[in-house]
PDB file of N, CA and C in Angstrom:
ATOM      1  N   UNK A   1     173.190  53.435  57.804  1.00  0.00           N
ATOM      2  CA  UNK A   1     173.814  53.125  56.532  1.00  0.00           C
ATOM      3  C   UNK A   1     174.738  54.266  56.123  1.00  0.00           C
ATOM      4  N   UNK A   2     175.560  53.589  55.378  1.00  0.00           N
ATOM      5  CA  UNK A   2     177.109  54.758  55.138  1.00  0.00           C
ATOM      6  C   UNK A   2     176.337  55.946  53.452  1.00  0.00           C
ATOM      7  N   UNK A   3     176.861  57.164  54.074  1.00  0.00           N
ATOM      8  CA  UNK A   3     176.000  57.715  52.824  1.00  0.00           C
ATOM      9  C   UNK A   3     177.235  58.163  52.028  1.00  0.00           C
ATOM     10  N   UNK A   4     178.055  58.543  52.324  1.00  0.00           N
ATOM     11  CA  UNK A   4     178.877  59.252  51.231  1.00  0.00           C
ATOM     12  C   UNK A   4     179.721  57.910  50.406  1.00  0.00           C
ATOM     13  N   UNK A   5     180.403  58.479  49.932  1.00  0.00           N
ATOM     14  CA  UNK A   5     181.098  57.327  48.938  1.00  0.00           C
ATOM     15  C   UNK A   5     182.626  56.469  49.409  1.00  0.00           C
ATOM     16  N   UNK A   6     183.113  57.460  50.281  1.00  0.00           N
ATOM     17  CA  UNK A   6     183.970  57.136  51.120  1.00  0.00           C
ATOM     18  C   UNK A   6     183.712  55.926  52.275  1.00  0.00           C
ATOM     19  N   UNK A   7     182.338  56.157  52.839  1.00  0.00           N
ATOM     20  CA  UNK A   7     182.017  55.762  53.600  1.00  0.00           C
ATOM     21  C   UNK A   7     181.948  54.243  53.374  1.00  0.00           C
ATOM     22  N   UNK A   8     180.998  54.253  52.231  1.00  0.00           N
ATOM     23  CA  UNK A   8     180.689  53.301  51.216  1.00  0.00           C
ATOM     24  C   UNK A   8     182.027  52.605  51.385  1.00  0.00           C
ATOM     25  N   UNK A   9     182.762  52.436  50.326  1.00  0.00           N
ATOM     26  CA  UNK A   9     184.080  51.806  50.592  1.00  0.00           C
ATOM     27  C   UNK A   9     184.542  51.362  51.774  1.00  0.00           C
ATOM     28  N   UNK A  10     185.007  52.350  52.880  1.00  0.00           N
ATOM     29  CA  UNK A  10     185.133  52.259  54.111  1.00  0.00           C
ATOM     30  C   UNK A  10     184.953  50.117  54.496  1.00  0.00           C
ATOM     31  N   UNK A  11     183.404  50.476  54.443  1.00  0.00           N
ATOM     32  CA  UNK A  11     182.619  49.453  54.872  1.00  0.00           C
ATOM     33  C   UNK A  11     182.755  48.361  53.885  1.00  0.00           C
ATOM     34  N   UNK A  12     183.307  48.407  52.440  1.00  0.00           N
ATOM     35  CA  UNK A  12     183.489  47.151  51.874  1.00  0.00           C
ATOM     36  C   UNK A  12     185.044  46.915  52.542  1.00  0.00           C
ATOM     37  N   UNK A  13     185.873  48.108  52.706  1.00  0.00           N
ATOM     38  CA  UNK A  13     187.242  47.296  53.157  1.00  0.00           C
ATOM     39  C   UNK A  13     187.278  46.689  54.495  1.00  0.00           C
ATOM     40  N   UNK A  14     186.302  46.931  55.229  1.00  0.00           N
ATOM     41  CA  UNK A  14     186.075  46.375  56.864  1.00  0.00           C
ATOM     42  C   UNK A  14     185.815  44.837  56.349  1.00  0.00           C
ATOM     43  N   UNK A  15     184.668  44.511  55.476  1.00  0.00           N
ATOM     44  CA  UNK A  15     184.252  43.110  55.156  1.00  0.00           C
ATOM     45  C   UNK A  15     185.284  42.448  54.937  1.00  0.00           C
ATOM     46  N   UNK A  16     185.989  42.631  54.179  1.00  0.00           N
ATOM     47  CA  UNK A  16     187.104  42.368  53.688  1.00  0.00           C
ATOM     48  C   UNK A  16     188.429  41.571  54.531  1.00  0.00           C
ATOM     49  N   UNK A  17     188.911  42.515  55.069  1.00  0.00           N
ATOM     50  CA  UNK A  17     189.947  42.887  56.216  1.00  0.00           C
ATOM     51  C   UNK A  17     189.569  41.661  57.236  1.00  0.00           C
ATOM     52  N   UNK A  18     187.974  41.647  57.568  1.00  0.00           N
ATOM     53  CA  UNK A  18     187.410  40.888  58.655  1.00  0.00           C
ATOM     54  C   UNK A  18     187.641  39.725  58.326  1.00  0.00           C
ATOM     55  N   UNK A  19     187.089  39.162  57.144  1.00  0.00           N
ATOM     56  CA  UNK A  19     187.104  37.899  56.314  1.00  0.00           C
ATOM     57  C   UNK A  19     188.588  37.589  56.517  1.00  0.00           C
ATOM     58  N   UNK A  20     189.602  37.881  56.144  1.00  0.00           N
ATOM     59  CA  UNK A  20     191.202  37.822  55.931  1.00  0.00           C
ATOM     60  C   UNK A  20     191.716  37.619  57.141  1.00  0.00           C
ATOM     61  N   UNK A  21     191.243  38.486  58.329  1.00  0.00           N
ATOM     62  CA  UNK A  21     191.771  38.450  59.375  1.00  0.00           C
ATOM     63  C   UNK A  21     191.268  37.378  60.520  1.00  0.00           C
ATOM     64  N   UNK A  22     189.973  36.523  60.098  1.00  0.00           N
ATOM     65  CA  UNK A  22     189.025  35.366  60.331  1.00  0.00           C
ATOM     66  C   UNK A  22     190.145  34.547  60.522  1.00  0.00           C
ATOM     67  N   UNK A  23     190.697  34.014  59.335  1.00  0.00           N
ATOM     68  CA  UNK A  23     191.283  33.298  58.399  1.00  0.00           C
ATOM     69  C   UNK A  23     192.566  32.843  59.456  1.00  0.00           C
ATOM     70  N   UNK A  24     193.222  33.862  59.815  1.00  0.00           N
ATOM     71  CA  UNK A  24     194.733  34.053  60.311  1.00  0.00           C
ATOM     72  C   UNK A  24     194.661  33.769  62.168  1.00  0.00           C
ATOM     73  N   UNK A  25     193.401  34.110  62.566  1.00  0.00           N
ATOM     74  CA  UNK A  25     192.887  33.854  63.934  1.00  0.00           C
ATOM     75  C   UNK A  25     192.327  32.621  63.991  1.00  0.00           C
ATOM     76  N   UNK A  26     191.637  31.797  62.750  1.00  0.00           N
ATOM     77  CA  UNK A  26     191.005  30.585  63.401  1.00  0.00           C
ATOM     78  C   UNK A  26     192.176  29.412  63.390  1.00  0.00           C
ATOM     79  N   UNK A  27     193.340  29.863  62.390  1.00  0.00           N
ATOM     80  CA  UNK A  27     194.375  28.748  61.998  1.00  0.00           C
ATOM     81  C   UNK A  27     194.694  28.762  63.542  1.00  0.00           C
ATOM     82  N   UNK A  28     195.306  29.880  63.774  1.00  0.00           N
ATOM     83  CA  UNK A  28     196.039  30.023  65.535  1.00  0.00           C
ATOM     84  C   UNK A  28     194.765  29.180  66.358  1.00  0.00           C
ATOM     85  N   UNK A  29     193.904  29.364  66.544  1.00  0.00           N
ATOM     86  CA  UNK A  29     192.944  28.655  67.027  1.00  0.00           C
ATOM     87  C   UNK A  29     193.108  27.071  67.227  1.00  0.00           C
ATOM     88  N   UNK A  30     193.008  26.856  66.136  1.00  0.00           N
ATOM     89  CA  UNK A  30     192.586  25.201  65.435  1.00  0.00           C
ATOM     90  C   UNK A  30     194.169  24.557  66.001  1.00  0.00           C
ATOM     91  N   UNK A  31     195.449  25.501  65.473  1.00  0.00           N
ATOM     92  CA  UNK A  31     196.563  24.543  66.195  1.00  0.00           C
ATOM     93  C   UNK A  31     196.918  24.731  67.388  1.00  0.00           C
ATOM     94  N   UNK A  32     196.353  25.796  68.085  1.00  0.00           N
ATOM     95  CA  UNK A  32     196.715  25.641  69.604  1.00  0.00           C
ATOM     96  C   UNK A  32     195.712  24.546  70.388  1.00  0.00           C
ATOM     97  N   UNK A  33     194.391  24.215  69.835  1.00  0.00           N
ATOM     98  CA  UNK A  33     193.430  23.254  70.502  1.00  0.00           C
ATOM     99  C   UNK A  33     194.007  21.789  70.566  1.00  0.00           C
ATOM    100  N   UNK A  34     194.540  22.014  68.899  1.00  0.00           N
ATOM    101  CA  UNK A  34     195.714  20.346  68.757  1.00  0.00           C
ATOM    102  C   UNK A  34     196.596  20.320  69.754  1.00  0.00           C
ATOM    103  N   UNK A  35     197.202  21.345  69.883  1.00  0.00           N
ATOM    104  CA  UNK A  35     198.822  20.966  70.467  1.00  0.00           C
ATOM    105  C   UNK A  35     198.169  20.466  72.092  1.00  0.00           C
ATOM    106  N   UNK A  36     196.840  21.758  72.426  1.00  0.00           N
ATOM    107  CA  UNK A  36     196.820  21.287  74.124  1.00  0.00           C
ATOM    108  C   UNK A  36     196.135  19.800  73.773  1.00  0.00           C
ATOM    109  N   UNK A  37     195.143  19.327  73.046  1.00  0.00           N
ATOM    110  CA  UNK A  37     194.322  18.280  72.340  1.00  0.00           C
ATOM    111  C   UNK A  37     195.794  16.729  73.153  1.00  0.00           C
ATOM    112  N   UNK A  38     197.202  16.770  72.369  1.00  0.00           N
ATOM    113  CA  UNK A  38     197.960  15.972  72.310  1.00  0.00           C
ATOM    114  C   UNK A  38     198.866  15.845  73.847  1.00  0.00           C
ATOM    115  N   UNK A  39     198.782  17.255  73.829  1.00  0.00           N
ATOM    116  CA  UNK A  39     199.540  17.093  75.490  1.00  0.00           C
ATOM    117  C   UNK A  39     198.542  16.539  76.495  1.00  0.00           C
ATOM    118  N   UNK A  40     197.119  16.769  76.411  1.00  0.00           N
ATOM    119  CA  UNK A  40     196.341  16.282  77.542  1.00  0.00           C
ATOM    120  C   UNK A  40     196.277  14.515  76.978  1.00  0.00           C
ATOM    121  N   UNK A  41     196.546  14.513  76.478  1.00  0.00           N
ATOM    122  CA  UNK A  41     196.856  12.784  75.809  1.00  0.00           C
ATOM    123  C   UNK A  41     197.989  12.077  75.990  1.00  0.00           C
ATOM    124  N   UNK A  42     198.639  12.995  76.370  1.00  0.00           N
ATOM    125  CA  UNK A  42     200.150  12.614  76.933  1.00  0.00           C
ATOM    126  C   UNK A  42     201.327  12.222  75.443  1.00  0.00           C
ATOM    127  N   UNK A  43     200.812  12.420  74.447  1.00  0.00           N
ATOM    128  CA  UNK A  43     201.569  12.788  73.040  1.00  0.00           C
ATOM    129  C   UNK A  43     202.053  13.798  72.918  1.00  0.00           C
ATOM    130  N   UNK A  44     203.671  14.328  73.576  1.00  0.00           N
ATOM    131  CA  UNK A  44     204.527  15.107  73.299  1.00  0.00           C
ATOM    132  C   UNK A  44     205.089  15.338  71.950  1.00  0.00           C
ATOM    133  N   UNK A  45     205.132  14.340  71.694  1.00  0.00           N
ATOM    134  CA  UNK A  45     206.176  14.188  69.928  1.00  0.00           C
ATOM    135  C   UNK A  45     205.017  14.631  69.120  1.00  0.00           C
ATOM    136  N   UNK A  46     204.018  14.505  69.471  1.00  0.00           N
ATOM    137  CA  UNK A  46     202.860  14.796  67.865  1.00  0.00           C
ATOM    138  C   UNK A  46     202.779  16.764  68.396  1.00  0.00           C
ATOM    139  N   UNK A  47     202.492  16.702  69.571  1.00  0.00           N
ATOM    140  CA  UNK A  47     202.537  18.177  70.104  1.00  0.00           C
ATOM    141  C   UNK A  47     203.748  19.448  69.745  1.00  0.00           C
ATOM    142  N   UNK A  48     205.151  18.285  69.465  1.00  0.00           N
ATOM    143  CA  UNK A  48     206.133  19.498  69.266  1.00  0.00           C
ATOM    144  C   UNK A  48     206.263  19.235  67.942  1.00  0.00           C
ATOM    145  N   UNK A  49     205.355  17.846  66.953  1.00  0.00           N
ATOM    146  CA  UNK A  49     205.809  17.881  65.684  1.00  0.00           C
ATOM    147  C   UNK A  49     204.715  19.264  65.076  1.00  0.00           C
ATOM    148  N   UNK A  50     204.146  19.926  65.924  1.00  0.00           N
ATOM    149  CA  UNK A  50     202.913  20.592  65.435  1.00  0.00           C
ATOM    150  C   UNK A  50     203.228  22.516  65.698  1.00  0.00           C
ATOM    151  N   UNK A  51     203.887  22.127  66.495  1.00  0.00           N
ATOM    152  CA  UNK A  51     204.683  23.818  67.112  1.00  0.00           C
ATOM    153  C   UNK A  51     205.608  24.585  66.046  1.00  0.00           C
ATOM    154  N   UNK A  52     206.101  23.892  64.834  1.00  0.00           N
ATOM    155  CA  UNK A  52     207.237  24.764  63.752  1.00  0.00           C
ATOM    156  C   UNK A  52     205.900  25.818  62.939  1.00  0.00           C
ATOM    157  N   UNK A  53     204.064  24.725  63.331  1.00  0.00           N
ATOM    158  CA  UNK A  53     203.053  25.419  62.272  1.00  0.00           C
ATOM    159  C   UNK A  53     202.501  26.294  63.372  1.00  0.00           C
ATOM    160  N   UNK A  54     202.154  26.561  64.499  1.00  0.00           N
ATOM    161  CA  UNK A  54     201.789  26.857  64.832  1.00  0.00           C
ATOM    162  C   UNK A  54     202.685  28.284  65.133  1.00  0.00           C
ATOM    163  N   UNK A  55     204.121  28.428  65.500  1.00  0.00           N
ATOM    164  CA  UNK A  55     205.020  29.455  65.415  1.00  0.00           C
ATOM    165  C   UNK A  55     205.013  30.116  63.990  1.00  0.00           C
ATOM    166  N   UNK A  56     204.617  29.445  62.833  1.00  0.00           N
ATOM    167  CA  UNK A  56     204.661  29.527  61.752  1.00  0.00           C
ATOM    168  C   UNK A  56     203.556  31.058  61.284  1.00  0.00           C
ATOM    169  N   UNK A  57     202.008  30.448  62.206  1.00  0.00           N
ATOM    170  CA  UNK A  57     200.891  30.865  61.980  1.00  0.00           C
ATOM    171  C   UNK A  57     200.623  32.082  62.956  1.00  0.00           C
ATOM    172  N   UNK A  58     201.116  32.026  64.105  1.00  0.00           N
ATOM    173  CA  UNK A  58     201.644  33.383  65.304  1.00  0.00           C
ATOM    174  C   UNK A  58     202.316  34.464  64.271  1.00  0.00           C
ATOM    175  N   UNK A  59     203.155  34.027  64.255  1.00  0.00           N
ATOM    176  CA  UNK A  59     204.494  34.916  63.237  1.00  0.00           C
ATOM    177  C   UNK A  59     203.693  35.826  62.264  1.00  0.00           C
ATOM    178  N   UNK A  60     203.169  35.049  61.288  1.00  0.00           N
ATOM    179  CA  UNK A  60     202.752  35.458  60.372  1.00  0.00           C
ATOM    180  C   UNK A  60     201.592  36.077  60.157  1.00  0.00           C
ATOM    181  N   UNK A  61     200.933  36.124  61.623  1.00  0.00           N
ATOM    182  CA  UNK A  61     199.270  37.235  61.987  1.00  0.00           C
ATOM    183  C   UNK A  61     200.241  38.435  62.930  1.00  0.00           C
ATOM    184  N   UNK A  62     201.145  38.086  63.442  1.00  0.00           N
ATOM    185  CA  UNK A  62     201.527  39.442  63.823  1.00  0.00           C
ATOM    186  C   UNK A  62     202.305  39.843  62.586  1.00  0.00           C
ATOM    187  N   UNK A  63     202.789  39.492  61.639  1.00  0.00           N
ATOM    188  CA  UNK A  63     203.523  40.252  60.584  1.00  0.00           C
ATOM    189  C   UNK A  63     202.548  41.101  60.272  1.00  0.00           C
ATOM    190  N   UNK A  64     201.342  40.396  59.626  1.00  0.00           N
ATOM    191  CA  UNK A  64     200.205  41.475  58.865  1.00  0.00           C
ATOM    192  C   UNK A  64     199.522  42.388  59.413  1.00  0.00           C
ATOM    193  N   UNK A  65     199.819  42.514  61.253  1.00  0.00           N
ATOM    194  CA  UNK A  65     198.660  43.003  61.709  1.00  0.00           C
ATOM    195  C   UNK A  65     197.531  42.574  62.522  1.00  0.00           C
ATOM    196  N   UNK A  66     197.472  40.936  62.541  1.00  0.00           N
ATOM    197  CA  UNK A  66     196.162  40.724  63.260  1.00  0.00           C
ATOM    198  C   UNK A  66     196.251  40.121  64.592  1.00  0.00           C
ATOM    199  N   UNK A  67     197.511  40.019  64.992  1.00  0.00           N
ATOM    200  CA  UNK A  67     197.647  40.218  66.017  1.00  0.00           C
ATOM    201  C   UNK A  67     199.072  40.612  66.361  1.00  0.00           C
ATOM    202  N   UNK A  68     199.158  41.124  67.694  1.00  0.00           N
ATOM    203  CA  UNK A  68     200.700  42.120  68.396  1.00  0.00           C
ATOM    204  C   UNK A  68     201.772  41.355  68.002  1.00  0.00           C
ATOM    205  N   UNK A  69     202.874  41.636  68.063  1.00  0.00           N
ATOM    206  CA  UNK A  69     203.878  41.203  68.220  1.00  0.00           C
ATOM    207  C   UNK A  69     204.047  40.291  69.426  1.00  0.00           C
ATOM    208  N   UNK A  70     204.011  41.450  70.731  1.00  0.00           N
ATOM    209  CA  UNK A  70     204.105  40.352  71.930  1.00  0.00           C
ATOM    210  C   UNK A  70     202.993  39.513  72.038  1.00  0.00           C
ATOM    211  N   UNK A  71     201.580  40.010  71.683  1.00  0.00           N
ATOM    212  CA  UNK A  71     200.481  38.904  72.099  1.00  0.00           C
ATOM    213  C   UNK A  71     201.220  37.200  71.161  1.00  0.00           C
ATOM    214  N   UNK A  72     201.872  37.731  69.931  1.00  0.00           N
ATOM    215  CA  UNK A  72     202.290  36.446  69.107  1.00  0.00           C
ATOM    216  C   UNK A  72     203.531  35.352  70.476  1.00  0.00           C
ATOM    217  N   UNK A  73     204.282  36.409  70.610  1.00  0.00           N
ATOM    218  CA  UNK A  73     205.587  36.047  71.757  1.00  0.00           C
ATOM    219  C   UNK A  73     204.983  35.623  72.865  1.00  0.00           C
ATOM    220  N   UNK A  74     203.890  36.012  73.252  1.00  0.00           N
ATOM    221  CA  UNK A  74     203.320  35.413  74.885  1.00  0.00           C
ATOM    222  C   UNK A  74     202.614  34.302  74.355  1.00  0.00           C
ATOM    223  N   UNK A  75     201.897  34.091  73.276  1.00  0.00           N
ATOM    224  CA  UNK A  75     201.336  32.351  73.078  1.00  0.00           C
ATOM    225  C   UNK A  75     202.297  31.688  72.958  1.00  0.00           C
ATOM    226  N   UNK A  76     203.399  32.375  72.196  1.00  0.00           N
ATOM    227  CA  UNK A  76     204.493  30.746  71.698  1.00  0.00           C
ATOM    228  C   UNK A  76     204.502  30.513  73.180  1.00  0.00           C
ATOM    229  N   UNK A  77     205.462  31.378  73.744  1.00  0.00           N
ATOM    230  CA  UNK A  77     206.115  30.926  75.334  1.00  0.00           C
ATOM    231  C   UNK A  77     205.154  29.714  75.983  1.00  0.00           C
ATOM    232  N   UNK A  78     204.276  29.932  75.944  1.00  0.00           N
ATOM    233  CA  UNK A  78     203.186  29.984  76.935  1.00  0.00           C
ATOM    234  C   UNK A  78     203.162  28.508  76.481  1.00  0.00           C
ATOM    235  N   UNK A  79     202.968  28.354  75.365  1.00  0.00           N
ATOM    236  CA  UNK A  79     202.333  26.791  74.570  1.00  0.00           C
ATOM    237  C   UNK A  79     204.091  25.716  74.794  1.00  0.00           C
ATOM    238  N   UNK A  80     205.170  26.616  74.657  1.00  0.00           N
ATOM    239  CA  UNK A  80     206.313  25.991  74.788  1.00  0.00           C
ATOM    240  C   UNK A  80     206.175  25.429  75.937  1.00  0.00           C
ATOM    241  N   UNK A  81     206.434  26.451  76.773  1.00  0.00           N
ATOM    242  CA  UNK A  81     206.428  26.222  78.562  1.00  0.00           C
ATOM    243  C   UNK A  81     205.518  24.644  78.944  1.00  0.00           C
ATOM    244  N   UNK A  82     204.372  25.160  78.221  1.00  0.00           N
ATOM    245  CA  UNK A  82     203.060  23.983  78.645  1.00  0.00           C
ATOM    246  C   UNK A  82     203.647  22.280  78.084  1.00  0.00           C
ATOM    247  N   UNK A  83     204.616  22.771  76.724  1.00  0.00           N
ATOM    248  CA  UNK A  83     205.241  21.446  76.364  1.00  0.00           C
ATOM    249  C   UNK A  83     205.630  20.596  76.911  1.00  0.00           C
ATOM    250  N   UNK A  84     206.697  21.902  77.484  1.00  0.00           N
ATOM    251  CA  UNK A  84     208.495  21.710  77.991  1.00  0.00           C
ATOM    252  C   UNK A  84     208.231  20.818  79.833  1.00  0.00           C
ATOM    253  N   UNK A  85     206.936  21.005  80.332  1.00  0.00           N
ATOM    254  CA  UNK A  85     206.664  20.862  81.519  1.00  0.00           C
ATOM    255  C   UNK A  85     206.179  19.670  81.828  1.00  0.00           C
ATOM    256  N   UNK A  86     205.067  19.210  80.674  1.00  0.00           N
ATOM    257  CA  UNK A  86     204.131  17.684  80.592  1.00  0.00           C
ATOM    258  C   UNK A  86     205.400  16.680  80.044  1.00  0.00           C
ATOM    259  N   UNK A  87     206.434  16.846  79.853  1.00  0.00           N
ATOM    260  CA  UNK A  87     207.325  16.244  79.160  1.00  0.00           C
ATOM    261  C   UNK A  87     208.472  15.158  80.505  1.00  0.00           C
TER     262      UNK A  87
END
């Protein structure tokens, strides 16, 4: 257990941070399962109507921090590519 007061804090801003940063990782989650979800279904159009949120939700966890820049740039590609190919 954290003894000083610093410490203290410390450990409420980790809870915190974790919770927030949950948040920004499960969205990326939830729309990359859709997009592969529609392509293994052979629904391209619902798959690329779903990619402006999903670039949306990349973008905007590497803006804050919770994830890289390139790790954001290597999923888009990656999920594009997977589009651009079943198509």
């Amino acid at each position: 257990m954290p003894i000083t007061k610093s410490a203290k804090k410390a450990i409420r801003q980790n809870i915190k941070r974790r919770k927030r940063n949950l948040v920004y990782k499960k969205k990326i989650k939830d729309l990359q399962k859709k997009v592969r979800f529609y392509i293994s279904q052979g629904k391209q159009k619902e798959a690329k109507n779903i990619l402006p949120q999903l670039y949306k939700a990349l973008d905007k966890a590497a803006k804050v921090g919770v994830i890289k820049h390139n790790t954001a740039s290597r999923k888009k590609s990656r999920i594009t590519k997977l589009i651009d190919r079943k198509v």
